[in-house]
Structure formats: C-alpha cells, structure tokens
N, C-alpha and C. Protein backbone atom coordinates (compact mmCIF):
# COMPACT_ATOMS: atom_id res chain seq x y z
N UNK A 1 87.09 87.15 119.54
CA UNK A 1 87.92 88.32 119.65
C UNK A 1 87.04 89.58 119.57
N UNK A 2 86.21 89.58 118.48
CA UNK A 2 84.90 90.73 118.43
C UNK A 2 84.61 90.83 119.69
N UNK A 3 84.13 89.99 120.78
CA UNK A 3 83.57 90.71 121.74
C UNK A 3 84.03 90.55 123.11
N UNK A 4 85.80 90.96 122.75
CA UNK A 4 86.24 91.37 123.74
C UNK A 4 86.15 92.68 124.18
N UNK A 5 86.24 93.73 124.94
CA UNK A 5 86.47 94.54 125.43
C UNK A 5 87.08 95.43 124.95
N UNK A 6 87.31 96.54 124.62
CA UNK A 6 88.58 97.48 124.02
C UNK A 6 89.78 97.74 124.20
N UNK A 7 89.27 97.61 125.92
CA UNK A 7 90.59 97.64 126.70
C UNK A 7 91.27 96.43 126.61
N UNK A 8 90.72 95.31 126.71
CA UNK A 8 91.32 93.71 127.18
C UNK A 8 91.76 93.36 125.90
N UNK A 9 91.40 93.85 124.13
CA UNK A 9 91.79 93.67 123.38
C UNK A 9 93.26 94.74 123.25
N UNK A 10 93.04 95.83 123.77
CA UNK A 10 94.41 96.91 123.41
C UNK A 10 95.68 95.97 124.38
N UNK A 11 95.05 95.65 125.71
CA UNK A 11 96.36 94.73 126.26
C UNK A 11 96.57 93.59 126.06
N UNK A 12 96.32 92.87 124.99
CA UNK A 12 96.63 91.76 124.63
C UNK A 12 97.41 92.20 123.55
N UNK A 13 97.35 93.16 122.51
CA UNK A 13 97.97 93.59 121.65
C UNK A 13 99.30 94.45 121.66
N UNK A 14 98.99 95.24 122.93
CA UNK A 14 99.90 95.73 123.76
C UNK A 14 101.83 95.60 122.90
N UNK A 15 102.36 94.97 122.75
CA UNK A 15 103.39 94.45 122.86
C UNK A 15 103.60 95.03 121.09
N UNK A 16 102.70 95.10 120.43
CA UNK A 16 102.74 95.57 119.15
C UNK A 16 103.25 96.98 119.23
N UNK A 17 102.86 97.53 119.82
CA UNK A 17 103.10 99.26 120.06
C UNK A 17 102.04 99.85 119.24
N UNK A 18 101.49 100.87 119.77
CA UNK A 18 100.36 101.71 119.58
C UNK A 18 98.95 101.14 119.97
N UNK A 19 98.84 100.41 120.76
CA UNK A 19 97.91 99.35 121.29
C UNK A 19 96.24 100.14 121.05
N UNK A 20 96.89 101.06 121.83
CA UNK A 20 95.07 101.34 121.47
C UNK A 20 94.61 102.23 120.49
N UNK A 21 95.26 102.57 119.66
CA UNK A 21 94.97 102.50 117.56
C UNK A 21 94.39 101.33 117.17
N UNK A 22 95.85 100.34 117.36
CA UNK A 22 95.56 98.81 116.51
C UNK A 22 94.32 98.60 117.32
N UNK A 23 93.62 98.74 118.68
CA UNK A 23 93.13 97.70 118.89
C UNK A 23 91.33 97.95 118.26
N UNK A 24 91.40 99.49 118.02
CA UNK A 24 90.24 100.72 117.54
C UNK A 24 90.18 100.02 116.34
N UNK A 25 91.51 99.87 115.34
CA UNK A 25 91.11 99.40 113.91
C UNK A 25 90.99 97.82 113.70
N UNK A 26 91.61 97.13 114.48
CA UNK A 26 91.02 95.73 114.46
C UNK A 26 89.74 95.65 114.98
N UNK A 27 89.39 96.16 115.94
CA UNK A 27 87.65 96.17 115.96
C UNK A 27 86.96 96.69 115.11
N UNK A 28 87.07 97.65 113.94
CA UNK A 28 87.18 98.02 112.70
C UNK A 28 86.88 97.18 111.91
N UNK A 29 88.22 96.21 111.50
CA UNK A 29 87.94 94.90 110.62
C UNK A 29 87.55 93.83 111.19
N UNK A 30 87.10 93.55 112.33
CA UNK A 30 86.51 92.64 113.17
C UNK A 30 84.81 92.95 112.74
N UNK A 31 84.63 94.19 112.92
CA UNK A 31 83.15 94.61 112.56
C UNK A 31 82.83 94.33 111.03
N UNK A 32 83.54 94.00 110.17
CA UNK A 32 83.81 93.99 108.42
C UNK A 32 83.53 92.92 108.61
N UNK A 33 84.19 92.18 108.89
CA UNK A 33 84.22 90.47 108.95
C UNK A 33 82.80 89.79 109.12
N UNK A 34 82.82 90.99 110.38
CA UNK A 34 81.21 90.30 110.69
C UNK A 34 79.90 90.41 110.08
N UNK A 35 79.81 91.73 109.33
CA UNK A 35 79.34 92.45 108.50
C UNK A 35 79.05 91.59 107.23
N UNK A 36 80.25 91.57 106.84
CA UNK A 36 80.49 91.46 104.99
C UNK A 36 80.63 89.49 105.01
N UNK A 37 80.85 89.07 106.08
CA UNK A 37 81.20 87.43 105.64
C UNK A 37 80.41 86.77 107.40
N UNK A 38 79.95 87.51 107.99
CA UNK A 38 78.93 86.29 108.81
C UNK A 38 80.15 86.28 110.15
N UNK A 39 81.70 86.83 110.08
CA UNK A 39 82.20 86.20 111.12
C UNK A 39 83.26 85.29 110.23
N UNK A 40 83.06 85.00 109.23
CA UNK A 40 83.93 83.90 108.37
C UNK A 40 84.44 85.47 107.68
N UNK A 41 86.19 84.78 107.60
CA UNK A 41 87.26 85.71 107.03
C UNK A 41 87.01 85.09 105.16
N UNK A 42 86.85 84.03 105.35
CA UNK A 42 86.54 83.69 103.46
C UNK A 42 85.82 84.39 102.94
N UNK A 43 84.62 84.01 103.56
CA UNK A 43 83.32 84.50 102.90
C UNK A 43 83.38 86.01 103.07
N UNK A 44 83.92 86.77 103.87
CA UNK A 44 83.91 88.26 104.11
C UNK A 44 85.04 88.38 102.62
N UNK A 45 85.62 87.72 102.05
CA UNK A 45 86.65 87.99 101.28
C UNK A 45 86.64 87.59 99.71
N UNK A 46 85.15 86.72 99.35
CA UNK A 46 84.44 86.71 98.06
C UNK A 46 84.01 87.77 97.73
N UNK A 47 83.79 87.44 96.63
CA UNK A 47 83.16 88.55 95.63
C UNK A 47 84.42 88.88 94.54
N UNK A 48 84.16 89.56 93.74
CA UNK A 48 84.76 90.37 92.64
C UNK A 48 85.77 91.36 93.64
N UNK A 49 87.15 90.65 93.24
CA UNK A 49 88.34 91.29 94.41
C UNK A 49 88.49 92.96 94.35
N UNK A 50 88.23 93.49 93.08
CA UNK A 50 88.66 94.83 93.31
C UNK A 50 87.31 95.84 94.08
N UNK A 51 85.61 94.89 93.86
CA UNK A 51 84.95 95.24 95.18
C UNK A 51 85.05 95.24 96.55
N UNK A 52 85.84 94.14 96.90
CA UNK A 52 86.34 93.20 97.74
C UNK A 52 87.70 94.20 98.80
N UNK A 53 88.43 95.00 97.46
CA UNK A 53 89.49 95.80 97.82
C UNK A 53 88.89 96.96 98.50
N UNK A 54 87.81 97.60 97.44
CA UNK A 54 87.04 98.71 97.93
C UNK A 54 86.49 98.87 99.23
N UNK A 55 85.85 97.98 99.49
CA UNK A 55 85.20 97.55 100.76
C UNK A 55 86.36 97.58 102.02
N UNK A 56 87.43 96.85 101.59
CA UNK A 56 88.53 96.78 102.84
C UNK A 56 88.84 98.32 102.86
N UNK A 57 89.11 98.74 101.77
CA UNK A 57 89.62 99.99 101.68
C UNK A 57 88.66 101.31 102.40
N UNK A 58 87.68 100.76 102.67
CA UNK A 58 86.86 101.58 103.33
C UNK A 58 86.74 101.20 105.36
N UNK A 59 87.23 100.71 105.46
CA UNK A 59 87.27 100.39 107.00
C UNK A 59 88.39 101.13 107.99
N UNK A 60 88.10 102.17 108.33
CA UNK A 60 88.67 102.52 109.34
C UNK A 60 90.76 102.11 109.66
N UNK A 61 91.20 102.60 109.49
CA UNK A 61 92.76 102.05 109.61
C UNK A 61 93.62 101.12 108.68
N UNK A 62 92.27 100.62 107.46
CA UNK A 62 93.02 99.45 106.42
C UNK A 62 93.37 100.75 104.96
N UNK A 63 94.43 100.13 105.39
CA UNK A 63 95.18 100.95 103.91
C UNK A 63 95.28 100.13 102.92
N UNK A 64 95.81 100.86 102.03
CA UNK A 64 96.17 100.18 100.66
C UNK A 64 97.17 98.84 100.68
N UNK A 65 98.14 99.08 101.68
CA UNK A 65 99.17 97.91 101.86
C UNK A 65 98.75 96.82 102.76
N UNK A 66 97.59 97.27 103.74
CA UNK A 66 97.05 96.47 104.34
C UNK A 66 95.96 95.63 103.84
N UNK A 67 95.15 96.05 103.07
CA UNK A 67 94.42 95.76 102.26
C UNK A 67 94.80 94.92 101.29
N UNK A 68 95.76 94.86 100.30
CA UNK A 68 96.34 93.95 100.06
C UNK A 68 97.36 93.21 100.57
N UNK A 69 97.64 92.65 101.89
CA UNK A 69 98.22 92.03 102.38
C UNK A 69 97.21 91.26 102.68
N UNK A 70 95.84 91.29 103.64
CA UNK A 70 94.64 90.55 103.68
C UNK A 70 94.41 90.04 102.68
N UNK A 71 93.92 90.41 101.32
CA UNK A 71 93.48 89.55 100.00
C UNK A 71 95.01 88.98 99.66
N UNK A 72 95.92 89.28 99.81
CA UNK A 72 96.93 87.67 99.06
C UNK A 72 97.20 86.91 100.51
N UNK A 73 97.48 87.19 101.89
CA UNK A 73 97.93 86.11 102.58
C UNK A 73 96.76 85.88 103.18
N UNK A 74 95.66 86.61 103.22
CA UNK A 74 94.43 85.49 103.81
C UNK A 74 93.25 85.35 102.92
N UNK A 75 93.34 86.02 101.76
CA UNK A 75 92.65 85.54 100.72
C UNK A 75 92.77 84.39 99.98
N UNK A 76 94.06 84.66 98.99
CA UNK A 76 94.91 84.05 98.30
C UNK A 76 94.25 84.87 97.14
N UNK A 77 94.03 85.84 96.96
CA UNK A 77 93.97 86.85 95.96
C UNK A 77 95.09 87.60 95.25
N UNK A 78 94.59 87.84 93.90
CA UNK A 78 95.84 88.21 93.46
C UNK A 78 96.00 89.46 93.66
N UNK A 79 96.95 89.89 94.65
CA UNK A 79 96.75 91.50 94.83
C UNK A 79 98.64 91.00 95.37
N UNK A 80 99.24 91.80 94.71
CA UNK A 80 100.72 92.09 95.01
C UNK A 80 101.32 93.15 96.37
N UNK A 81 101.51 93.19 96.79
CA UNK A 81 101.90 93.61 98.29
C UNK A 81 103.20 94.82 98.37
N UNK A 82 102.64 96.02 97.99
CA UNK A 82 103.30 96.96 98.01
C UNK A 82 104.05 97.72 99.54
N UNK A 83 105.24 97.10 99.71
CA UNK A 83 105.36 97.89 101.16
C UNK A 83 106.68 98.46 101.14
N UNK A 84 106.96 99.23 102.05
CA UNK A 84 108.69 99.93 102.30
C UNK A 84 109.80 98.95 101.71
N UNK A 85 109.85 98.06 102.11
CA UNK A 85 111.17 97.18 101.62
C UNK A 85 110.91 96.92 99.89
N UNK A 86 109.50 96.88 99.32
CA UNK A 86 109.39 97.08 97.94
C UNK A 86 109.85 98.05 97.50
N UNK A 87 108.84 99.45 97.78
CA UNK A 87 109.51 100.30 97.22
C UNK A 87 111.11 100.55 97.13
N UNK A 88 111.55 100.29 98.42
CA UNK A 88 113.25 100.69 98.35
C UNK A 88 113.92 100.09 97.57
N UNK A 89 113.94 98.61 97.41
CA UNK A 89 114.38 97.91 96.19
C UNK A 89 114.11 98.56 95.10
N UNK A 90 112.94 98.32 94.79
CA UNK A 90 113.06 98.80 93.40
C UNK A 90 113.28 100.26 92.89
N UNK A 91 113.34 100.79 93.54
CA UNK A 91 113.72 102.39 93.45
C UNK A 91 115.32 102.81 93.67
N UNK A 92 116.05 101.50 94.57
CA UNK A 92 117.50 101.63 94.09
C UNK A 92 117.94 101.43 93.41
N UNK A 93 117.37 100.29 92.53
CA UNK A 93 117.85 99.64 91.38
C UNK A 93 117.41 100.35 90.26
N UNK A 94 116.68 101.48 90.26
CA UNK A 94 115.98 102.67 89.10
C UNK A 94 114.61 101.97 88.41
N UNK A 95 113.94 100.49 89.18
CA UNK A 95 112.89 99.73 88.87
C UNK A 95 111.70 100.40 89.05
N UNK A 96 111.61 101.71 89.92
CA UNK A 96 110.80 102.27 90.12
C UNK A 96 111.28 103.76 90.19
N UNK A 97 110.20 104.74 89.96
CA UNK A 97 110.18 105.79 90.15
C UNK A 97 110.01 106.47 91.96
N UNK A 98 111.16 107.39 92.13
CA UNK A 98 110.75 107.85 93.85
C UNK A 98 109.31 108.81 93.75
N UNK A 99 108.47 107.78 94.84
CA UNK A 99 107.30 108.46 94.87
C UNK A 99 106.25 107.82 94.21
N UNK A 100 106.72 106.93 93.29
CA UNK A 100 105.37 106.49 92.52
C UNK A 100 103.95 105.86 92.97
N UNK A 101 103.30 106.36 92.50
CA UNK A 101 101.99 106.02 93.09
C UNK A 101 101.69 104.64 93.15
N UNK A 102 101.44 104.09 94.57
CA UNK A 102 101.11 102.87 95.21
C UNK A 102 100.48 101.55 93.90
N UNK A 103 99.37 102.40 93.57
CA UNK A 103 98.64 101.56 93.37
C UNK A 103 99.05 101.05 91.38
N UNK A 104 99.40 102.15 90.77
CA UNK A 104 100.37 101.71 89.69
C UNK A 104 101.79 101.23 89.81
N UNK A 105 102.56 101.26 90.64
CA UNK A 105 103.38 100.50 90.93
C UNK A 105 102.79 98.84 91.17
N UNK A 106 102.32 98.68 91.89
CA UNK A 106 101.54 97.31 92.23
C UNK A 106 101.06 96.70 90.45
N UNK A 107 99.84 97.53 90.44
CA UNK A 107 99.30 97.27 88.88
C UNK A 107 100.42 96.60 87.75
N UNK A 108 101.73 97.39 88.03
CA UNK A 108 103.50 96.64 87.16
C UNK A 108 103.73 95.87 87.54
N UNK A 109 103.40 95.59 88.79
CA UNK A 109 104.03 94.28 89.19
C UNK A 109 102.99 93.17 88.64
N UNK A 110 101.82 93.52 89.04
CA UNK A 110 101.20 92.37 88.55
C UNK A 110 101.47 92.23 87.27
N UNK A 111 101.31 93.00 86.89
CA UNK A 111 101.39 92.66 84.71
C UNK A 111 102.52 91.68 84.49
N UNK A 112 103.71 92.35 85.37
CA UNK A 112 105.26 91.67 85.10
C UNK A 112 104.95 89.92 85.59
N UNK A 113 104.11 89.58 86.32
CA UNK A 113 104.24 88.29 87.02
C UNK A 113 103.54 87.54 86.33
N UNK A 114 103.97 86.20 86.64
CA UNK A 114 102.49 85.11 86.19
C UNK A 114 101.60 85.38 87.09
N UNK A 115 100.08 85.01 87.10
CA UNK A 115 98.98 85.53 87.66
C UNK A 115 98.91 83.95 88.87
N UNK A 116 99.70 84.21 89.65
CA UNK A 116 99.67 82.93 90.55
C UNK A 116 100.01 83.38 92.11
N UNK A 117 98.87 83.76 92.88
CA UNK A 117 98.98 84.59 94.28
C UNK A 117 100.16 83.57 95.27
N UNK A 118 100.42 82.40 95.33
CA UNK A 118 101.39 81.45 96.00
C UNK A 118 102.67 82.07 95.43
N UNK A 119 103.29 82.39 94.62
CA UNK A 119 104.32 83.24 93.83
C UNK A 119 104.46 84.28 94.39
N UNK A 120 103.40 85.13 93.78
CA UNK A 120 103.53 86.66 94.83
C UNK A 120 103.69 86.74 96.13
N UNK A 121 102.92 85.62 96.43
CA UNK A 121 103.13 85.56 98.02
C UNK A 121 104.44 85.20 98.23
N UNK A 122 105.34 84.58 97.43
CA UNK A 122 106.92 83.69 97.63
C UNK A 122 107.87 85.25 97.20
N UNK A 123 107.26 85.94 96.21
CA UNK A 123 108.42 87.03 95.65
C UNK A 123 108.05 87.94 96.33
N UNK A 124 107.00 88.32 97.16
CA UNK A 124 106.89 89.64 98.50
C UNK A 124 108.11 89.44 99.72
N UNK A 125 107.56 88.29 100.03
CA UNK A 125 108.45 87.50 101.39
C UNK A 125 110.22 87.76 100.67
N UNK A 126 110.62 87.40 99.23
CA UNK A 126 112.14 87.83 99.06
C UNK A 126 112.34 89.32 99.23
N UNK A 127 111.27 89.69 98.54
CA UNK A 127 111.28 91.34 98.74
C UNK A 127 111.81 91.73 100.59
N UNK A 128 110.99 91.14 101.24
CA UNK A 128 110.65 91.35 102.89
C UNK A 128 112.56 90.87 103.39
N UNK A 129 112.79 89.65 102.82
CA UNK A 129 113.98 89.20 103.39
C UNK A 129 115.52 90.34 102.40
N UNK A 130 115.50 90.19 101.18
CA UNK A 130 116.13 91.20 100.99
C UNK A 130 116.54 92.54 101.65
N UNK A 131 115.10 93.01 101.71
CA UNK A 131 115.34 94.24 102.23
C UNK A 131 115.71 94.16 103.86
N UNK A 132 115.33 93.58 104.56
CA UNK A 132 115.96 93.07 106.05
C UNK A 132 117.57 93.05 105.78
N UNK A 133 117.64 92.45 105.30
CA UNK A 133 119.30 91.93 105.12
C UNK A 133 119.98 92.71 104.16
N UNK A 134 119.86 93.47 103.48
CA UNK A 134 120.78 94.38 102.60
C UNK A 134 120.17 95.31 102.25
N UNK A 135 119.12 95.39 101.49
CA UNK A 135 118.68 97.20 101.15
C UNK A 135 118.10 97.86 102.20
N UNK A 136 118.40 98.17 103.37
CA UNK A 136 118.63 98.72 104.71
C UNK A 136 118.00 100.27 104.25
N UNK A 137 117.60 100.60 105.20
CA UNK A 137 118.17 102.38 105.15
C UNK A 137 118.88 102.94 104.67
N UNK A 138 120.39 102.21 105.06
CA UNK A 138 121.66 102.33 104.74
C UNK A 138 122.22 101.33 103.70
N UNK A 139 122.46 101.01 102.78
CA UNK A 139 122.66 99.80 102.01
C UNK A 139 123.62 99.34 102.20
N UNK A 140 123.78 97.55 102.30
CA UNK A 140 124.09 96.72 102.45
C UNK A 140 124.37 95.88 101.31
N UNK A 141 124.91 96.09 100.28
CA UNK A 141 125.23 95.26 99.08
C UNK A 141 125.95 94.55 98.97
N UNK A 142 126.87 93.95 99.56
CA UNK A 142 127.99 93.05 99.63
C UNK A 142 126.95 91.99 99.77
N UNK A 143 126.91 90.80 98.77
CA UNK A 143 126.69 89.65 98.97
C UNK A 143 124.89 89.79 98.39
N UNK A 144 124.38 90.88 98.77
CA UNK A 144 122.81 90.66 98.32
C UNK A 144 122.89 89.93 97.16
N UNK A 145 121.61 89.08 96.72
CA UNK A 145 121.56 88.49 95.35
C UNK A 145 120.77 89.58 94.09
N UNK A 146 120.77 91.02 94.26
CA UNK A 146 120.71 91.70 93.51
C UNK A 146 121.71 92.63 93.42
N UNK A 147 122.80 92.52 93.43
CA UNK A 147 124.03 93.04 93.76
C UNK A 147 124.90 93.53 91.98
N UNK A 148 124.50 92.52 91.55
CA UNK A 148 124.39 92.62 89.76
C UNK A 148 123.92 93.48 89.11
N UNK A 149 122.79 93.33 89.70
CA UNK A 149 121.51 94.34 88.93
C UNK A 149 121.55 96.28 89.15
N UNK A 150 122.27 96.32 90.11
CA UNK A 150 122.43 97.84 90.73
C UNK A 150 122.69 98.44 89.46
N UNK A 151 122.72 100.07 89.67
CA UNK A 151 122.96 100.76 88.13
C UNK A 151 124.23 101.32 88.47
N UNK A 152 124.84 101.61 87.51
CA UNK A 152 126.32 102.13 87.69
C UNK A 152 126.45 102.71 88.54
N UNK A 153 127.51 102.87 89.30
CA UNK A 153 127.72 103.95 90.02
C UNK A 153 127.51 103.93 91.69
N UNK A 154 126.45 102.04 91.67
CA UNK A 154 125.95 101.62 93.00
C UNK A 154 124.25 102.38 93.16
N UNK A 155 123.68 101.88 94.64
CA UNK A 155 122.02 101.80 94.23
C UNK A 155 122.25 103.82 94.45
N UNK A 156 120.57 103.62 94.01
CA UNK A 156 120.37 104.89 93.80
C UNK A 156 119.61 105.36 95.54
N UNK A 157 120.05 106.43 96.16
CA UNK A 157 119.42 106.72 97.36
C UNK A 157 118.82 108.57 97.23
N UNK A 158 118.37 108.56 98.02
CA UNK A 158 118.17 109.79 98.61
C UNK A 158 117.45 110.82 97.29
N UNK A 159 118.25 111.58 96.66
CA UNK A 159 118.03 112.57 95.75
C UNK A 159 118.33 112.05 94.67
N UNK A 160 118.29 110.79 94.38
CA UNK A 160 118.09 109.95 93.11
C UNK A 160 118.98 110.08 92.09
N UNK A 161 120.32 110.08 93.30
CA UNK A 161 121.04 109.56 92.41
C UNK A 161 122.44 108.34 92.82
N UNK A 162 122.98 107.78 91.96
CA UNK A 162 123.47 106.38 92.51
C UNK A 162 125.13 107.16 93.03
N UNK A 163 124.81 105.95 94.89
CA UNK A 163 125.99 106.45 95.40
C UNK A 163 126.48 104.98 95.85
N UNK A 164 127.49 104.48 96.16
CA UNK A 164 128.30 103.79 96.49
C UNK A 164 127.74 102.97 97.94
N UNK A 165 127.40 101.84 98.35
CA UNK A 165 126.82 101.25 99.47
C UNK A 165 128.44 101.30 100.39
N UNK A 166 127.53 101.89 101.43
CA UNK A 166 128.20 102.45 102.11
C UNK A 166 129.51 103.31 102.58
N UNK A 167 129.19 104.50 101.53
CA UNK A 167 129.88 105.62 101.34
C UNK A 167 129.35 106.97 102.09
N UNK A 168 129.89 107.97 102.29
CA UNK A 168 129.72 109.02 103.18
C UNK A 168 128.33 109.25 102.21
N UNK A 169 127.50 109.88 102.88
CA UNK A 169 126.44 110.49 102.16
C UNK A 169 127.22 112.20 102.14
N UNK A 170 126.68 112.76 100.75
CA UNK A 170 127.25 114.04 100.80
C UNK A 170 126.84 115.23 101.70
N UNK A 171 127.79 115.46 102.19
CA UNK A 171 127.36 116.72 103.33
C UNK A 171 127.87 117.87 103.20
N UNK A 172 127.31 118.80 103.64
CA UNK A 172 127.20 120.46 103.38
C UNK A 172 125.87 120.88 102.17
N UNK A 173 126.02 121.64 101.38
CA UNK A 173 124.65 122.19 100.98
C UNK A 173 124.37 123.23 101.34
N UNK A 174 123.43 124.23 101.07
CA UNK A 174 123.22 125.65 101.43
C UNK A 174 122.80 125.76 102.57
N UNK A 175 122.05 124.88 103.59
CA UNK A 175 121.58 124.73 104.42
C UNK A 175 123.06 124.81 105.50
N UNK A 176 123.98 123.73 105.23
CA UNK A 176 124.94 123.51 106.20
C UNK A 176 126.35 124.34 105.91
N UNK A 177 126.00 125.40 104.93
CA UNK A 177 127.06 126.25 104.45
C UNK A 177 126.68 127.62 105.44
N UNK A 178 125.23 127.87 105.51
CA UNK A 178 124.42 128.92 105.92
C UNK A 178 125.07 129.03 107.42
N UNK A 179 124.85 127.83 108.38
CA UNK A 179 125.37 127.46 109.49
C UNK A 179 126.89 127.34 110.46
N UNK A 180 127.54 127.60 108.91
CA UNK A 180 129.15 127.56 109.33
C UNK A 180 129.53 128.92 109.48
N UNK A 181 130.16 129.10 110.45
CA UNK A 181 130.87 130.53 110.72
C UNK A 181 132.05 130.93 109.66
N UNK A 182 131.50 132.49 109.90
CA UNK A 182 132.11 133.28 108.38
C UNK A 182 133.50 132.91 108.95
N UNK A 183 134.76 133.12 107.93
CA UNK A 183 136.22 133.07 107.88
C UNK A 183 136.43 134.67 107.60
C-alpha cells in the first residue's frame, strides 16, 4: 500500500469521502509503520504505550481518538476509545462534563474498568451501537438499555440541561425575539 501512488491510493479510498486528506494521512501512518516497526504494524506498536501514543500522536492527521483506536483495536493496548457517541452518552446521562477534556475523560474511564483491552474493546463497540440506535443527535430513549439511568427530567442536551427525548427543543431567545416584528 506504501508504494502506491497518491493518486491510485486517494481512488481507492475514494468512497470514504475526503479522499485526498485520508489518502495524505494514511501515507502519513504508512511512513510511521515503516519507520517505527520495519513495515510490521506490531512491532511499530511496542514499546512503553504512552511513548507509543506520543509517537502516533505526532504523525500528521492521527488524533487523539485515532490514536487510540490503533493501540486498542490493532494493538490490543489499553487505551479506551474516546469518540462522539462516548461523549454524548455520557454527558446525557450527567457521566460527564460538556466539554471535558479528551484525554481525562478517557484517563476515568480507564480507572472505572478492569484493565482488560478485549472489554474495552466490547464496552466502546456498546458505546458505538447505543449511540447509533438511541442517543442520536436527537434522542431516542424508548427502549435504549440505559433508559433507567437518565437523570430526572430525561437526558441532558444542548445547554445542559435535562429535556424530555423527543420534545420540542425550546425556541425563541433574544436572538429569535430580536427577529420578530414589533406589535
């Protein structure tokens, strides 16, 4: 794959959308690979993991969520997998703070878990399917299996505070008061 072409790699990828980003930063971590482990994704992925993190974390297009998505599903490292459908969960349910910083959020999770990356890897993927299927954009609570756990009042959205799954979001405000013609 390294020594395909830029172009012949962006149209094979093509179908992803943003083709020729992804295909700039996978040649990116294609060059890491080759670099840091010989071409072997293992051996590029030993060492002392939070060097290991550093290093990914330094390549061109790998973020923090990407970065640990590589060390637990192709490592098997223990690095917990902070992404959108995480945060939203736990931030409806008041499990998290809106906004909280990536990498201490993660750091809670790990503490909260047994230290077993096959687990994390099993409680990301509920995270992933949950949030597909009920903590939406728009929430979807009827039937979710955290449907219990919500805080009074239903999950918490927007301006942090708990509204009813699928209830009007409140409208008007100074903004949409400003806009209405005088009487």
């Amino acid at each position: 794959m390294r020594d395909l072409p830029e172009d012949r790699l962006a149209a094979l990828i093509r179908p992803a959308g943003f083709f020729r980003v992804k295909a700039r930063r996978l040649r990116a971590l294609l060059d890491w690979i080759l670099a840091r482990g010989g071409g072997d994704v293992g051996a590029a992925l030993r060492g002392d993991p939070e060097e290991v993190r550093a290093s990914l974390l330094a390549v061109h297009g790998v973020g923090r969520e990407t970065a640990d998505s590589i060390l637990l599903y192709a490592g098997g490292r223990p690095f917990f997998v902070v992404d959108a459908y995480t945060r939203r969960i736990l931030e409806r349910h008041g499990w998290a703070a809106p906004g909280e910083d990536h990498d201490a959020l993660r750091r809670r999770i790990e503490a909260s878990l047994p230290r077993d990356p096959a687990l994390w890897n099993q409680f990301h993927a509920e995270f992933v399917a949950t949030g597909k299927e009920h903590c939406r954009p728009t929430p979807r609570c009827a039937g979710c299996p955290l449907e219990g756990m919500l805080p009074p009042g239903g999950p918490i959205t927007g301006g942090g505070t708990p509204r009813r799954a699928g209830s009007a979001r409140p409208r008007g405000g100074a903004r949409a008061r400003a806009r209405r013609p005088a009487r």
